[in-house]
PDB file of N, CA and C in Angstrom:
ATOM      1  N   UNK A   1     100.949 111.788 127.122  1.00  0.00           N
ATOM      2  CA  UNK A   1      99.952 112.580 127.822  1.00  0.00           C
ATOM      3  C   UNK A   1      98.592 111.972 127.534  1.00  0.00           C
ATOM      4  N   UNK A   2      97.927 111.809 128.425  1.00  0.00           N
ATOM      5  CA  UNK A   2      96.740 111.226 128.363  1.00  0.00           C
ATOM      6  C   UNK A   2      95.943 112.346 127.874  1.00  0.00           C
ATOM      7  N   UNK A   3      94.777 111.558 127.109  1.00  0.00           N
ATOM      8  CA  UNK A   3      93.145 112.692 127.395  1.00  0.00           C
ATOM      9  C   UNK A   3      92.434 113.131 127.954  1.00  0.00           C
ATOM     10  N   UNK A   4      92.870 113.047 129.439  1.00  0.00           N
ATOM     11  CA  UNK A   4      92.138 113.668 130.119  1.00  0.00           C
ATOM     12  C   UNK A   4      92.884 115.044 130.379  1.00  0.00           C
ATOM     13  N   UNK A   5      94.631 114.966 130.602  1.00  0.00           N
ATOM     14  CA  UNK A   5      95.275 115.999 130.314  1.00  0.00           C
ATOM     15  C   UNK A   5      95.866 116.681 129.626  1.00  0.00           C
ATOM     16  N   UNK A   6      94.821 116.921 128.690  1.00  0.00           N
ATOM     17  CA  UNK A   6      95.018 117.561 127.005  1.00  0.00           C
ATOM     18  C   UNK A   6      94.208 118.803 127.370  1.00  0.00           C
ATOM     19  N   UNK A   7      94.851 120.061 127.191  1.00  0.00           N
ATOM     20  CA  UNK A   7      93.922 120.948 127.165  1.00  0.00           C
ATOM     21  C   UNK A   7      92.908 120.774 125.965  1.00  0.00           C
ATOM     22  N   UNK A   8      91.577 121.584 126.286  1.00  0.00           N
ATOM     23  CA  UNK A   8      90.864 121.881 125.093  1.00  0.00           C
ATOM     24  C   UNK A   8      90.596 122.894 124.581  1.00  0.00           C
ATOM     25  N   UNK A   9      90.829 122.617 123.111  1.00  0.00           N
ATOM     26  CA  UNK A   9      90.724 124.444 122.780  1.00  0.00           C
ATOM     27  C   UNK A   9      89.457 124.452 122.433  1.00  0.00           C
ATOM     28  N   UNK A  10      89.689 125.990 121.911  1.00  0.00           N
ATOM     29  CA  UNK A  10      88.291 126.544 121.393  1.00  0.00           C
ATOM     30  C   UNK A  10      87.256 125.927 121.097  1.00  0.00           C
ATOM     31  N   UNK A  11      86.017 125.981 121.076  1.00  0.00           N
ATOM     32  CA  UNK A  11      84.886 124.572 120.643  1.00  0.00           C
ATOM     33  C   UNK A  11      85.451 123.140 120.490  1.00  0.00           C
ATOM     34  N   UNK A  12      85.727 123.131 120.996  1.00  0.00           N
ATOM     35  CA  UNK A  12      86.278 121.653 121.516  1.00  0.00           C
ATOM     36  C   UNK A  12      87.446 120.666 120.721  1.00  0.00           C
ATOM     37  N   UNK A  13      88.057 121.904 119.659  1.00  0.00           N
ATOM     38  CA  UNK A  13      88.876 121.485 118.484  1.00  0.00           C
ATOM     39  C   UNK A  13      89.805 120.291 119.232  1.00  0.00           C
ATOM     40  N   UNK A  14      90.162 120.056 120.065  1.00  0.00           N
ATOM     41  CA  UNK A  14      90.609 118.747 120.384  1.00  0.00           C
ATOM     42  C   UNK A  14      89.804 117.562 120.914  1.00  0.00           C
ATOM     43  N   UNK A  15      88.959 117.516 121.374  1.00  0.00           N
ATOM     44  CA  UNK A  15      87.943 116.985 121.101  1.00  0.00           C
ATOM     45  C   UNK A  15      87.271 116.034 120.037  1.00  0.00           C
ATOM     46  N   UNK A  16      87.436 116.602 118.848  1.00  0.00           N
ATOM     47  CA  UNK A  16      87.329 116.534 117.462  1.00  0.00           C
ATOM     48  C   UNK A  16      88.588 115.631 117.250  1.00  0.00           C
ATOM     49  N   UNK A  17      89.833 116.428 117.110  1.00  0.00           N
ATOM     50  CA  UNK A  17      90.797 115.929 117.008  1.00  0.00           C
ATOM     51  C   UNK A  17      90.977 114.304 117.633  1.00  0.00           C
ATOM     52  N   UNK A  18      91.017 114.702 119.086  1.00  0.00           N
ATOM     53  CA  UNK A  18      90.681 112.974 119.370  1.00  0.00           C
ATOM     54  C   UNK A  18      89.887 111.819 118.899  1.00  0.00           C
ATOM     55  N   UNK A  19      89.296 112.403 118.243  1.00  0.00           N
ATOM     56  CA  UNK A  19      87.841 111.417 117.649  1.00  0.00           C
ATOM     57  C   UNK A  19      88.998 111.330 115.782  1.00  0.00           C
ATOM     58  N   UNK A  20      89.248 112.110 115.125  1.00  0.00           N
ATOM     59  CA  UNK A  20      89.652 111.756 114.158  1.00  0.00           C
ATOM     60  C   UNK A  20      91.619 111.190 114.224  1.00  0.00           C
ATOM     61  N   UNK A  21      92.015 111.035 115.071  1.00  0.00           N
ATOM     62  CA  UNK A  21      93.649 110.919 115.398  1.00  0.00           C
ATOM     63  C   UNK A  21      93.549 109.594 116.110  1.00  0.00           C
ATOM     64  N   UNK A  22      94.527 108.934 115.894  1.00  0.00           N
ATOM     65  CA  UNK A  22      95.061 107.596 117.244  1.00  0.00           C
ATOM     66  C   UNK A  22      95.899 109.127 118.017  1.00  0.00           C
ATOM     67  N   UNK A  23      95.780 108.407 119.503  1.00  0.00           N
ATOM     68  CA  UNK A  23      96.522 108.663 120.573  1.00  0.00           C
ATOM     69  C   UNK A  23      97.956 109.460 119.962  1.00  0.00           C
ATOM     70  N   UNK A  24      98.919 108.034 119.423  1.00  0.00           N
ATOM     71  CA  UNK A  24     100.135 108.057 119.141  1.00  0.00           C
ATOM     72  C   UNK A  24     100.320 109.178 118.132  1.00  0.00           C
ATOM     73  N   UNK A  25      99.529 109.447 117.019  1.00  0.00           N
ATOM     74  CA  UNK A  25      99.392 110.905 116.169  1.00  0.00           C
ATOM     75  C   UNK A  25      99.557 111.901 116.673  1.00  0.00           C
ATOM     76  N   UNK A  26      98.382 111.621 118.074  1.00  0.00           N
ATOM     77  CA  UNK A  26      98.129 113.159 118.535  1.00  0.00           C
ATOM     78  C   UNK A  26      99.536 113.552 119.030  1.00  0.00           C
ATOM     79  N   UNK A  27     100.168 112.514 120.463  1.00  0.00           N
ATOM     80  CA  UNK A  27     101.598 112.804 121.027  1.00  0.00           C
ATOM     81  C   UNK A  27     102.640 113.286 119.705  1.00  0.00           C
ATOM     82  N   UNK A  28     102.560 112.441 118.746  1.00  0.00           N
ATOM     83  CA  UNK A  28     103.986 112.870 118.231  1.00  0.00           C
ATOM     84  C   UNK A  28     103.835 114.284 117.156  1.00  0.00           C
ATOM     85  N   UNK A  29     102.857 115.091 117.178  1.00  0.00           N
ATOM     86  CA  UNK A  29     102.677 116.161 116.487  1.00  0.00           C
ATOM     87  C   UNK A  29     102.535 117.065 117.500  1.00  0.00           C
ATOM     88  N   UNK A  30     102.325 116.658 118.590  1.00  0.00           N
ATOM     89  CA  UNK A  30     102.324 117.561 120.089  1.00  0.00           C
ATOM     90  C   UNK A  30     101.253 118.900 120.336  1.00  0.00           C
ATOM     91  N   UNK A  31      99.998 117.540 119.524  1.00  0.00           N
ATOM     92  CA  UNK A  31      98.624 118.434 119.369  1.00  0.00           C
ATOM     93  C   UNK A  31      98.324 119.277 120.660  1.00  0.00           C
ATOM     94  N   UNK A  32      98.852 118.788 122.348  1.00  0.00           N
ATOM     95  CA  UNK A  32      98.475 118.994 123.662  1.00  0.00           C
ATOM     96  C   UNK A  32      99.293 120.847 123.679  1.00  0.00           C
ATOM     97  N   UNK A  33     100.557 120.947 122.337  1.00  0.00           N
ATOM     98  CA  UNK A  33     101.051 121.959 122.425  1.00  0.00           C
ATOM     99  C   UNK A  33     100.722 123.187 122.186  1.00  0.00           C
ATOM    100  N   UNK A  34      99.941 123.224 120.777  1.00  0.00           N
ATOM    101  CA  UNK A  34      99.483 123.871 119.710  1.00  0.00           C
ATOM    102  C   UNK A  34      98.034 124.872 120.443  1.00  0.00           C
ATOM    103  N   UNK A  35      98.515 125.810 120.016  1.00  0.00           N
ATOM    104  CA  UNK A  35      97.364 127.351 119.875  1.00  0.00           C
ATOM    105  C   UNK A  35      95.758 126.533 119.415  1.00  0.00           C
ATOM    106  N   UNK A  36      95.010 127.249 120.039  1.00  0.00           N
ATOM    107  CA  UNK A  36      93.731 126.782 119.137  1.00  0.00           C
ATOM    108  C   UNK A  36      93.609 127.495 117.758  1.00  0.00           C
ATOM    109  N   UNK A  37      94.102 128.112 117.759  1.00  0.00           N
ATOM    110  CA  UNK A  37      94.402 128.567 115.932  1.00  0.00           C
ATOM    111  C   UNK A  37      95.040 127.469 115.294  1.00  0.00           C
ATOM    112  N   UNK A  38      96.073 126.634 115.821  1.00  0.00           N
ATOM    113  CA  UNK A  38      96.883 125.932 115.163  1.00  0.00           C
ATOM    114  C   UNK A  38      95.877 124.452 115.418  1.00  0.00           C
ATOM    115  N   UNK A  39      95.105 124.161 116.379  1.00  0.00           N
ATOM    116  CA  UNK A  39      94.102 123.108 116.506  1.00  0.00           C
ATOM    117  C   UNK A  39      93.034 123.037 114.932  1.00  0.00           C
ATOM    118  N   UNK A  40      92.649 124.422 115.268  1.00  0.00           N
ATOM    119  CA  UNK A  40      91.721 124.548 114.082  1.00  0.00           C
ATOM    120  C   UNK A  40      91.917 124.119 113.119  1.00  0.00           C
ATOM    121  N   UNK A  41      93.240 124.736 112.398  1.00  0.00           N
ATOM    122  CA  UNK A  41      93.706 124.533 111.208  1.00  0.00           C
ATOM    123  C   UNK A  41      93.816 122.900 110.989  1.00  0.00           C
ATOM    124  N   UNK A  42      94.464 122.382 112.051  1.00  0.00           N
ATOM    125  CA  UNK A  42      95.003 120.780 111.874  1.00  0.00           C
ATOM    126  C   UNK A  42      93.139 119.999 111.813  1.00  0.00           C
ATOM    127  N   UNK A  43      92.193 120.235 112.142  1.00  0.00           N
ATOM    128  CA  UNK A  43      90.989 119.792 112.128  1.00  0.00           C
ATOM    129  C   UNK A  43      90.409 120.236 110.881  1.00  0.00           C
ATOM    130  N   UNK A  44      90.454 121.582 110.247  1.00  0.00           N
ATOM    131  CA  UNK A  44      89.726 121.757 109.102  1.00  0.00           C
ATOM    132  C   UNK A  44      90.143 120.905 108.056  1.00  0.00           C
ATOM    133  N   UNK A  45      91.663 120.535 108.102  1.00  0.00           N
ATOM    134  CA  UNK A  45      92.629 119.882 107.278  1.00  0.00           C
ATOM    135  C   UNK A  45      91.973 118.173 107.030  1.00  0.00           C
ATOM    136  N   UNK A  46      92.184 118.066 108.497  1.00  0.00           N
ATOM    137  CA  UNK A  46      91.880 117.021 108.456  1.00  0.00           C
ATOM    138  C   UNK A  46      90.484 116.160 107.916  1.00  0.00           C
ATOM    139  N   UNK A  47      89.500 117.489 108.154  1.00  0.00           N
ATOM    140  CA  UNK A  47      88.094 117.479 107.661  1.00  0.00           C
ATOM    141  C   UNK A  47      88.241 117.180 106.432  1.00  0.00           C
ATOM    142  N   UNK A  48      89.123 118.324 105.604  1.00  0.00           N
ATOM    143  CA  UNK A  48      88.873 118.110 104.048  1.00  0.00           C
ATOM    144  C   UNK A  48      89.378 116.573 103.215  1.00  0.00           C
ATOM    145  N   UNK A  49      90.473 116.689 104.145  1.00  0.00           N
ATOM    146  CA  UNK A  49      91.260 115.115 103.812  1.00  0.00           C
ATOM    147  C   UNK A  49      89.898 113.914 103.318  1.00  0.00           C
ATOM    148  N   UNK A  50      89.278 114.053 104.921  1.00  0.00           N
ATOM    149  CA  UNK A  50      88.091 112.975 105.126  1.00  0.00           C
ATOM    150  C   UNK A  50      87.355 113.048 104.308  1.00  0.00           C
ATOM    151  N   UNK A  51      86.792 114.371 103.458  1.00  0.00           N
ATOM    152  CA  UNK A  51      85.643 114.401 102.414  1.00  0.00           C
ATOM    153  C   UNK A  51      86.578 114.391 100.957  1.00  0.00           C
ATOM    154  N   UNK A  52      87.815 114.316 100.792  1.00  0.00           N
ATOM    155  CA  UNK A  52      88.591 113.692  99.771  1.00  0.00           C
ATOM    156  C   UNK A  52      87.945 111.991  99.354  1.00  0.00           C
ATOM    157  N   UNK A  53      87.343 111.824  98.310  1.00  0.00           N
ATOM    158  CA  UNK A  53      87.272 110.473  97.645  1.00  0.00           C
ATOM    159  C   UNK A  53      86.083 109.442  98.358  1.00  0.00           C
ATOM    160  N   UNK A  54      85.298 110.750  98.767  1.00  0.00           N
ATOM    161  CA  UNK A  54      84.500 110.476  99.356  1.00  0.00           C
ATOM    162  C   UNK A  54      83.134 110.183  98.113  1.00  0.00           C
ATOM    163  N   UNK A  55      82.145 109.098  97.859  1.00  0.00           N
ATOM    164  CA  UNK A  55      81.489 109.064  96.182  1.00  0.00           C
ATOM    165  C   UNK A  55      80.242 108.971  96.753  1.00  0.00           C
ATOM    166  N   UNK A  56      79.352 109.192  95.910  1.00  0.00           N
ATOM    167  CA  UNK A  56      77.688 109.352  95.592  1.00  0.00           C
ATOM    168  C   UNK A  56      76.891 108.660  94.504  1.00  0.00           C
ATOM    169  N   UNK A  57      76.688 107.712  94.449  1.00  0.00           N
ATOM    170  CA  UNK A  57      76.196 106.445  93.516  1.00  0.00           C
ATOM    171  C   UNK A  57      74.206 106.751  94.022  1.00  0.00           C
ATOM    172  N   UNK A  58      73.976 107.921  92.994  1.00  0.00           N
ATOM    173  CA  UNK A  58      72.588 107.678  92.732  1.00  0.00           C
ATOM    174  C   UNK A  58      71.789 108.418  91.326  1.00  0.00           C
ATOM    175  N   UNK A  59      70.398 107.827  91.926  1.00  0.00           N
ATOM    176  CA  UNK A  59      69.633 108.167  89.979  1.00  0.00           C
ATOM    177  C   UNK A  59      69.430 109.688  90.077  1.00  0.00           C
ATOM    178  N   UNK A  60      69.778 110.020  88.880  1.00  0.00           N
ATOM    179  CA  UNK A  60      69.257 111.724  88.694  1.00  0.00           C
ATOM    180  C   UNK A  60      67.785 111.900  89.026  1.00  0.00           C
ATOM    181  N   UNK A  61      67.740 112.794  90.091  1.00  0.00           N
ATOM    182  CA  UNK A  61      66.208 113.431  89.749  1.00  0.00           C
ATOM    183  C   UNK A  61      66.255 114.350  89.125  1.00  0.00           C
ATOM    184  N   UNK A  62      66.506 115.207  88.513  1.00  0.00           N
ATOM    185  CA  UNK A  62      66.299 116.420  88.134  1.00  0.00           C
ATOM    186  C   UNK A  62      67.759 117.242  87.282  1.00  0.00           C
ATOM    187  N   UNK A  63      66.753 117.862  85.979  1.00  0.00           N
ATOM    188  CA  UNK A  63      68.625 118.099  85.242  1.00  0.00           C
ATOM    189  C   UNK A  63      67.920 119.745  84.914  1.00  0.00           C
ATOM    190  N   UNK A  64      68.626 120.470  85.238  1.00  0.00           N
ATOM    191  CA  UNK A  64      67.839 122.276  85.577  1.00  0.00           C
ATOM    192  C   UNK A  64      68.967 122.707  84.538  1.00  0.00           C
ATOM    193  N   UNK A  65      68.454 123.824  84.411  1.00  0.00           N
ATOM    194  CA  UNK A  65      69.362 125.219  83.509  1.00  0.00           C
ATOM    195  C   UNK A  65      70.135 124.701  82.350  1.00  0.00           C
ATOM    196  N   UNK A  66      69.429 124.241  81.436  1.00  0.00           N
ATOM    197  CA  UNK A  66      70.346 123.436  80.676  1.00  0.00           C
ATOM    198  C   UNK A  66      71.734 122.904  80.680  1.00  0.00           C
ATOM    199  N   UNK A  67      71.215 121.705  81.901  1.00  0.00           N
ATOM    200  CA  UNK A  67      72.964 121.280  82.458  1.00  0.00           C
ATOM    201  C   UNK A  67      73.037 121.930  83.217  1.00  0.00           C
ATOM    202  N   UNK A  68      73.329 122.456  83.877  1.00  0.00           N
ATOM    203  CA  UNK A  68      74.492 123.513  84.392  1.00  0.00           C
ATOM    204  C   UNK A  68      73.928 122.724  85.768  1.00  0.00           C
ATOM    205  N   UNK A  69      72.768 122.008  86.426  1.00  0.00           N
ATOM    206  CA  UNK A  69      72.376 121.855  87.940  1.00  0.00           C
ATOM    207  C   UNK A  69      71.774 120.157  87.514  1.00  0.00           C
ATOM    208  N   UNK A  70      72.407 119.681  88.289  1.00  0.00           N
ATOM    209  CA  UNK A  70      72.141 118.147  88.676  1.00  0.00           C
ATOM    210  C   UNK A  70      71.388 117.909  90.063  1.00  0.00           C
ATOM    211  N   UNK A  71      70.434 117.475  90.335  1.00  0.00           N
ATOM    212  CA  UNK A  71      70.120 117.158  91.231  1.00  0.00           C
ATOM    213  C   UNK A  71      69.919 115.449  91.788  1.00  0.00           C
ATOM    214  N   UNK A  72      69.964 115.014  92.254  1.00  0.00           N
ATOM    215  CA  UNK A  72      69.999 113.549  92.863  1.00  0.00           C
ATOM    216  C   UNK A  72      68.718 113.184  93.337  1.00  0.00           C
ATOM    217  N   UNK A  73      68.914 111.858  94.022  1.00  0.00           N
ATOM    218  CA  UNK A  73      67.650 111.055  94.365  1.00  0.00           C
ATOM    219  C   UNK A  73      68.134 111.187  95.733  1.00  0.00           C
ATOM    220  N   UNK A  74      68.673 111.450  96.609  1.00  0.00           N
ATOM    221  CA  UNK A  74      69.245 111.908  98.009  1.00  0.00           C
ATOM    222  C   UNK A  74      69.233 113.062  98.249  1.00  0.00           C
ATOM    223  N   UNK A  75      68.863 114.674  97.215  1.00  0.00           N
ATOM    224  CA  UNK A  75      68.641 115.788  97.146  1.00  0.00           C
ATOM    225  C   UNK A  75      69.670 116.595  97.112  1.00  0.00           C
ATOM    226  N   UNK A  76      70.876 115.535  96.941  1.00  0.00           N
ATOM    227  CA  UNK A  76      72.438 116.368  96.919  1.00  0.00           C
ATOM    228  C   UNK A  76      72.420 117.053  95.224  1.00  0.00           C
ATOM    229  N   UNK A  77      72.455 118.218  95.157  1.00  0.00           N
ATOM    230  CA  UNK A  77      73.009 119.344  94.186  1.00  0.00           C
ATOM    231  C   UNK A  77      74.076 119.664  93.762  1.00  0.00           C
ATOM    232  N   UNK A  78      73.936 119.903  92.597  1.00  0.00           N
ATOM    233  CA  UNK A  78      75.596 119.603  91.957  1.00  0.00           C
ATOM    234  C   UNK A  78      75.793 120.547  90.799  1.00  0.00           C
ATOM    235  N   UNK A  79      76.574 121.290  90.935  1.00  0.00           N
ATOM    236  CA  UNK A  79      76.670 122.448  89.911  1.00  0.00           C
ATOM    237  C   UNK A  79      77.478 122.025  88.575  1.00  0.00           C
ATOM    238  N   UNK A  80      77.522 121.607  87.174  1.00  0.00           N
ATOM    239  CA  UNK A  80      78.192 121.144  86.223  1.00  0.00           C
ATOM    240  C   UNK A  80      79.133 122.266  86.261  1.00  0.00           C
ATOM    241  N   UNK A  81      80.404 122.281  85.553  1.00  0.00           N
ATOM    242  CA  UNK A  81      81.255 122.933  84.735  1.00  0.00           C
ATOM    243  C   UNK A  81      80.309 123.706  83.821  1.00  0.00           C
ATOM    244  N   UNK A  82      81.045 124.819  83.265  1.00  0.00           N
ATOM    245  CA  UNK A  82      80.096 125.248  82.026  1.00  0.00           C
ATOM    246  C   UNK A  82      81.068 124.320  80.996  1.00  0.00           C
ATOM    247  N   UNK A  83      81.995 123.980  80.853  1.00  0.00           N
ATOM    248  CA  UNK A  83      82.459 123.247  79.453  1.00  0.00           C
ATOM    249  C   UNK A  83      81.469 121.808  79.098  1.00  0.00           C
ATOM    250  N   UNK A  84      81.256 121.497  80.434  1.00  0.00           N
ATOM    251  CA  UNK A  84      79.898 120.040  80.141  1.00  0.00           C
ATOM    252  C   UNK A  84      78.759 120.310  80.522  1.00  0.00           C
ATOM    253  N   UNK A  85      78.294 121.215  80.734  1.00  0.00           N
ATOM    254  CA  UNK A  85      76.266 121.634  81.065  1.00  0.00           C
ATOM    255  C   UNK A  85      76.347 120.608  79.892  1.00  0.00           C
ATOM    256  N   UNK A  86      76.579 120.907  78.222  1.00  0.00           N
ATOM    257  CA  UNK A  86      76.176 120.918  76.839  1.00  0.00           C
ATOM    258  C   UNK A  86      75.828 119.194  77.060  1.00  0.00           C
ATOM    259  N   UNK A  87      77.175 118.626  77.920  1.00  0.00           N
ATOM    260  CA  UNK A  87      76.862 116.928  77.784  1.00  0.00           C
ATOM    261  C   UNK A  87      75.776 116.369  78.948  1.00  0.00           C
ATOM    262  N   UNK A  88      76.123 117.321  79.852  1.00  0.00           N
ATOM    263  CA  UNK A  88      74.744 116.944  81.282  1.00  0.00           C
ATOM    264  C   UNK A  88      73.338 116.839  80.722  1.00  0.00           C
ATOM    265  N   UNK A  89      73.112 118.301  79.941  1.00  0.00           N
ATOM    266  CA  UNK A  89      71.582 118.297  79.607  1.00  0.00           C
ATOM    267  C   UNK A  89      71.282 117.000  79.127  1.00  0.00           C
ATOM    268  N   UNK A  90      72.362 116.609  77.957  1.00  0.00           N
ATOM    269  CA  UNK A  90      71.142 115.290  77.356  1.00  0.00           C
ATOM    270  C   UNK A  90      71.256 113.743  78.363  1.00  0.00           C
ATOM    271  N   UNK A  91      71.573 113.808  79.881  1.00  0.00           N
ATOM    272  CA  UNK A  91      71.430 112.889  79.901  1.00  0.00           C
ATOM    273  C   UNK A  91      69.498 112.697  80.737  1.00  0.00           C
ATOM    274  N   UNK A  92      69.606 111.805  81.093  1.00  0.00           N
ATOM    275  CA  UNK A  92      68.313 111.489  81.616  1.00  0.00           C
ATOM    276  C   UNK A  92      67.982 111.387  82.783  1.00  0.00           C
ATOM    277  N   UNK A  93      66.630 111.482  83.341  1.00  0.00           N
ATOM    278  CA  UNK A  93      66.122 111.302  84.866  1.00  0.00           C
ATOM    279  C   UNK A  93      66.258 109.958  84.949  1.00  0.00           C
ATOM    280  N   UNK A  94      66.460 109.077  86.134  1.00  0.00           N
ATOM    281  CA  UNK A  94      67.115 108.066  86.642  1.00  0.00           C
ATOM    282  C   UNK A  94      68.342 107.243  85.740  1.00  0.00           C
ATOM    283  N   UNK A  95      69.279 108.426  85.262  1.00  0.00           N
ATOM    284  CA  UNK A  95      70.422 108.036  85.270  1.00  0.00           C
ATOM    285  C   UNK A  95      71.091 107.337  86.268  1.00  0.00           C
ATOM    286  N   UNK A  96      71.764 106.838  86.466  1.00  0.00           N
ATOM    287  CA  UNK A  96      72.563 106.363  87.804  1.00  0.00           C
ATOM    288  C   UNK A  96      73.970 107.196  87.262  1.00  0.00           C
ATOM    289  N   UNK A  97      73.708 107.704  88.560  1.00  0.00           N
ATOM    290  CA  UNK A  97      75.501 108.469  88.414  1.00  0.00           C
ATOM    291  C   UNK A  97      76.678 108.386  90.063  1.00  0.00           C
ATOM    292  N   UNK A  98      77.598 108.493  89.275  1.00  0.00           N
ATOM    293  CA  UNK A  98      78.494 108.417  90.622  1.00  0.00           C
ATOM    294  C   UNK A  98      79.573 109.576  90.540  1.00  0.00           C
ATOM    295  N   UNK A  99      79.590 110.158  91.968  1.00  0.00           N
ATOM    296  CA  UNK A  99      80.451 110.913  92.241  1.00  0.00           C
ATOM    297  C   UNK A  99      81.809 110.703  93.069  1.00  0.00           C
ATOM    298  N   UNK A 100      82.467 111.517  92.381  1.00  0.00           N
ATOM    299  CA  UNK A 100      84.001 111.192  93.153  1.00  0.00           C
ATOM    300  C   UNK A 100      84.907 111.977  92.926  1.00  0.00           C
ATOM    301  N   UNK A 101      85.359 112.711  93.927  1.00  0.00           N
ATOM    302  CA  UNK A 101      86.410 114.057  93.708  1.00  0.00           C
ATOM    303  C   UNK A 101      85.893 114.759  92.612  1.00  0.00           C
ATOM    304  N   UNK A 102      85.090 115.144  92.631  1.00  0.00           N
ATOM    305  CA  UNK A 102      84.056 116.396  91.964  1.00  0.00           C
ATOM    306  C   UNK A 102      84.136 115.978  90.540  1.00  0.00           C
ATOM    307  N   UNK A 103      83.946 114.882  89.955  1.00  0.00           N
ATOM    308  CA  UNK A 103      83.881 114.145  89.271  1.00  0.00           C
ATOM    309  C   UNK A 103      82.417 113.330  89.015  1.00  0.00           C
ATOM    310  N   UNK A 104      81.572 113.756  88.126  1.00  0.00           N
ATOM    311  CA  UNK A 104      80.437 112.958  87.863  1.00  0.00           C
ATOM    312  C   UNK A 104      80.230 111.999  86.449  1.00  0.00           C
ATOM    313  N   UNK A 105      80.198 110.592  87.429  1.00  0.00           N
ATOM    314  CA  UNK A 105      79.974 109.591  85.910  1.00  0.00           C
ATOM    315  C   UNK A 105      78.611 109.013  85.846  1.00  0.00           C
ATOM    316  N   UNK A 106      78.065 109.095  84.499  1.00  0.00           N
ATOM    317  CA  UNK A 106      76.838 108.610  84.596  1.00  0.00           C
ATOM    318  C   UNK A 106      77.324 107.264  83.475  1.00  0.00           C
ATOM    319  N   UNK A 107      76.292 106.298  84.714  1.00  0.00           N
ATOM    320  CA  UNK A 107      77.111 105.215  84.228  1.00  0.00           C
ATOM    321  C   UNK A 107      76.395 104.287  83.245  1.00  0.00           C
ATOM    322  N   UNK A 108      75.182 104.889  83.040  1.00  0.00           N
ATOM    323  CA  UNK A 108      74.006 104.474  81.753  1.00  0.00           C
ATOM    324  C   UNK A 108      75.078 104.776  80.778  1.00  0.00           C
ATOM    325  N   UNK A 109      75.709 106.026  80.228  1.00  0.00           N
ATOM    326  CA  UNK A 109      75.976 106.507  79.216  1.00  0.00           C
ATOM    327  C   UNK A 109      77.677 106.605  79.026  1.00  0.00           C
ATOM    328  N   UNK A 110      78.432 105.977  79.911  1.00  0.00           N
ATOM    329  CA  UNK A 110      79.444 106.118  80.110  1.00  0.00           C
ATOM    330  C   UNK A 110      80.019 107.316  79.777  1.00  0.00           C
ATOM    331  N   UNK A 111      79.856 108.713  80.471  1.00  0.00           N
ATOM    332  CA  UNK A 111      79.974 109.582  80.551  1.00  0.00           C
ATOM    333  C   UNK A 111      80.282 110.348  81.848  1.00  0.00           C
ATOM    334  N   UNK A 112      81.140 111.396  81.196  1.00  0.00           N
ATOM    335  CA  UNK A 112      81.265 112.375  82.727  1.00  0.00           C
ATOM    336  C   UNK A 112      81.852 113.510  82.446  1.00  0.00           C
ATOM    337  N   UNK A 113      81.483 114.779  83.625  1.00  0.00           N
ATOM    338  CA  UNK A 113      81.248 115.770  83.480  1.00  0.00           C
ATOM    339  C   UNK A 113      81.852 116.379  85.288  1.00  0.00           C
ATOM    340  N   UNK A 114      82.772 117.602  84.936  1.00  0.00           N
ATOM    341  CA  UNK A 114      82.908 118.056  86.717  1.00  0.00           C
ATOM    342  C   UNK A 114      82.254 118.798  86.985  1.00  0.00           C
ATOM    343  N   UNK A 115      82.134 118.447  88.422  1.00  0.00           N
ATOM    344  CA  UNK A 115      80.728 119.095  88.800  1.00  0.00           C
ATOM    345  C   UNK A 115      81.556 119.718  90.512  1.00  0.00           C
ATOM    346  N   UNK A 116      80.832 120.489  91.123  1.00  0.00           N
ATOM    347  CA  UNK A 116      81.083 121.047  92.444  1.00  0.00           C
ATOM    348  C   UNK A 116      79.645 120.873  93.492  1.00  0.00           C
ATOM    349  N   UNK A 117      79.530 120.595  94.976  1.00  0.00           N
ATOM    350  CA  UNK A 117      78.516 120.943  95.124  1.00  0.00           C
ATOM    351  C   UNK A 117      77.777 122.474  95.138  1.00  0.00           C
ATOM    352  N   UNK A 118      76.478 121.937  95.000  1.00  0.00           N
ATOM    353  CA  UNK A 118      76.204 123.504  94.458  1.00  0.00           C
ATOM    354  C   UNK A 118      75.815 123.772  95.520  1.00  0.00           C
ATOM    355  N   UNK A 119      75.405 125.530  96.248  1.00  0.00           N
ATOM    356  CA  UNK A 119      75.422 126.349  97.463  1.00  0.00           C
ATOM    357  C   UNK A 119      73.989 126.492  97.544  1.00  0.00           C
ATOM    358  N   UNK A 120      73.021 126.399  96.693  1.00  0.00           N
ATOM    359  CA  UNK A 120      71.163 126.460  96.784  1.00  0.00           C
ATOM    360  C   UNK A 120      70.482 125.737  96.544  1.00  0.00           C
TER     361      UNK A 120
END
């Protein structure tokens, strides 16, 4: 089935889908079949997949609440664990750190600490 005769669901969840799938994916999971409930789901999925191992290689600007808030030189925010705030605080402004699967290494100090992004 071609793309032009693919229905589209809801906000354009196939749409999307086409942009993240080869052709041959889409046919043999029989995306053209599926509910836009069931579109959704296969796109959010697929979303999270994509931001899986996805990394962030920059200098600390800013180390808040003793530890507990990392901030970057790109303005991305990063909430520590409470078991490592204790090791975050002492590191330093233009640390270079890298992120990866909620994983932060600062690579001045060969150290690391999990972190989540933070919501403020």
């Amino acid at each position: 089935m071609s793309e032009e005769t693919m229905p589209v669901g809801i906000n354009g969840q196939l749409s999307a889908i086409n942009r993240l799938m080869r052709p041959k994916e889409i046919e043999s999971l029989c995306v053209h079949t599926m509910t836009p409930e069931q579109q959704q789901v296969l796109l959010d999925w697929g979303m999270r997949m994509y931001s899986l191992g996805q990394q962030v290689i920059e200098p600390i600007r800013t180390i808040k609440y003793d530890g507990r808030l990392i901030i970057l030189e790109d303005d991305s925010k990063w909430e520590v664990g409470d078991g490592d705030a204790y090791t975050a605080e002492d590191w330093n402004i233009e640390d270079k750190v890298l992120v990866v699967d909620d994983i932060m290494y600062n690579l001045e100090k060969t150290e690391k600490v999990e972190v989540q992004t933070a919501d403020f």
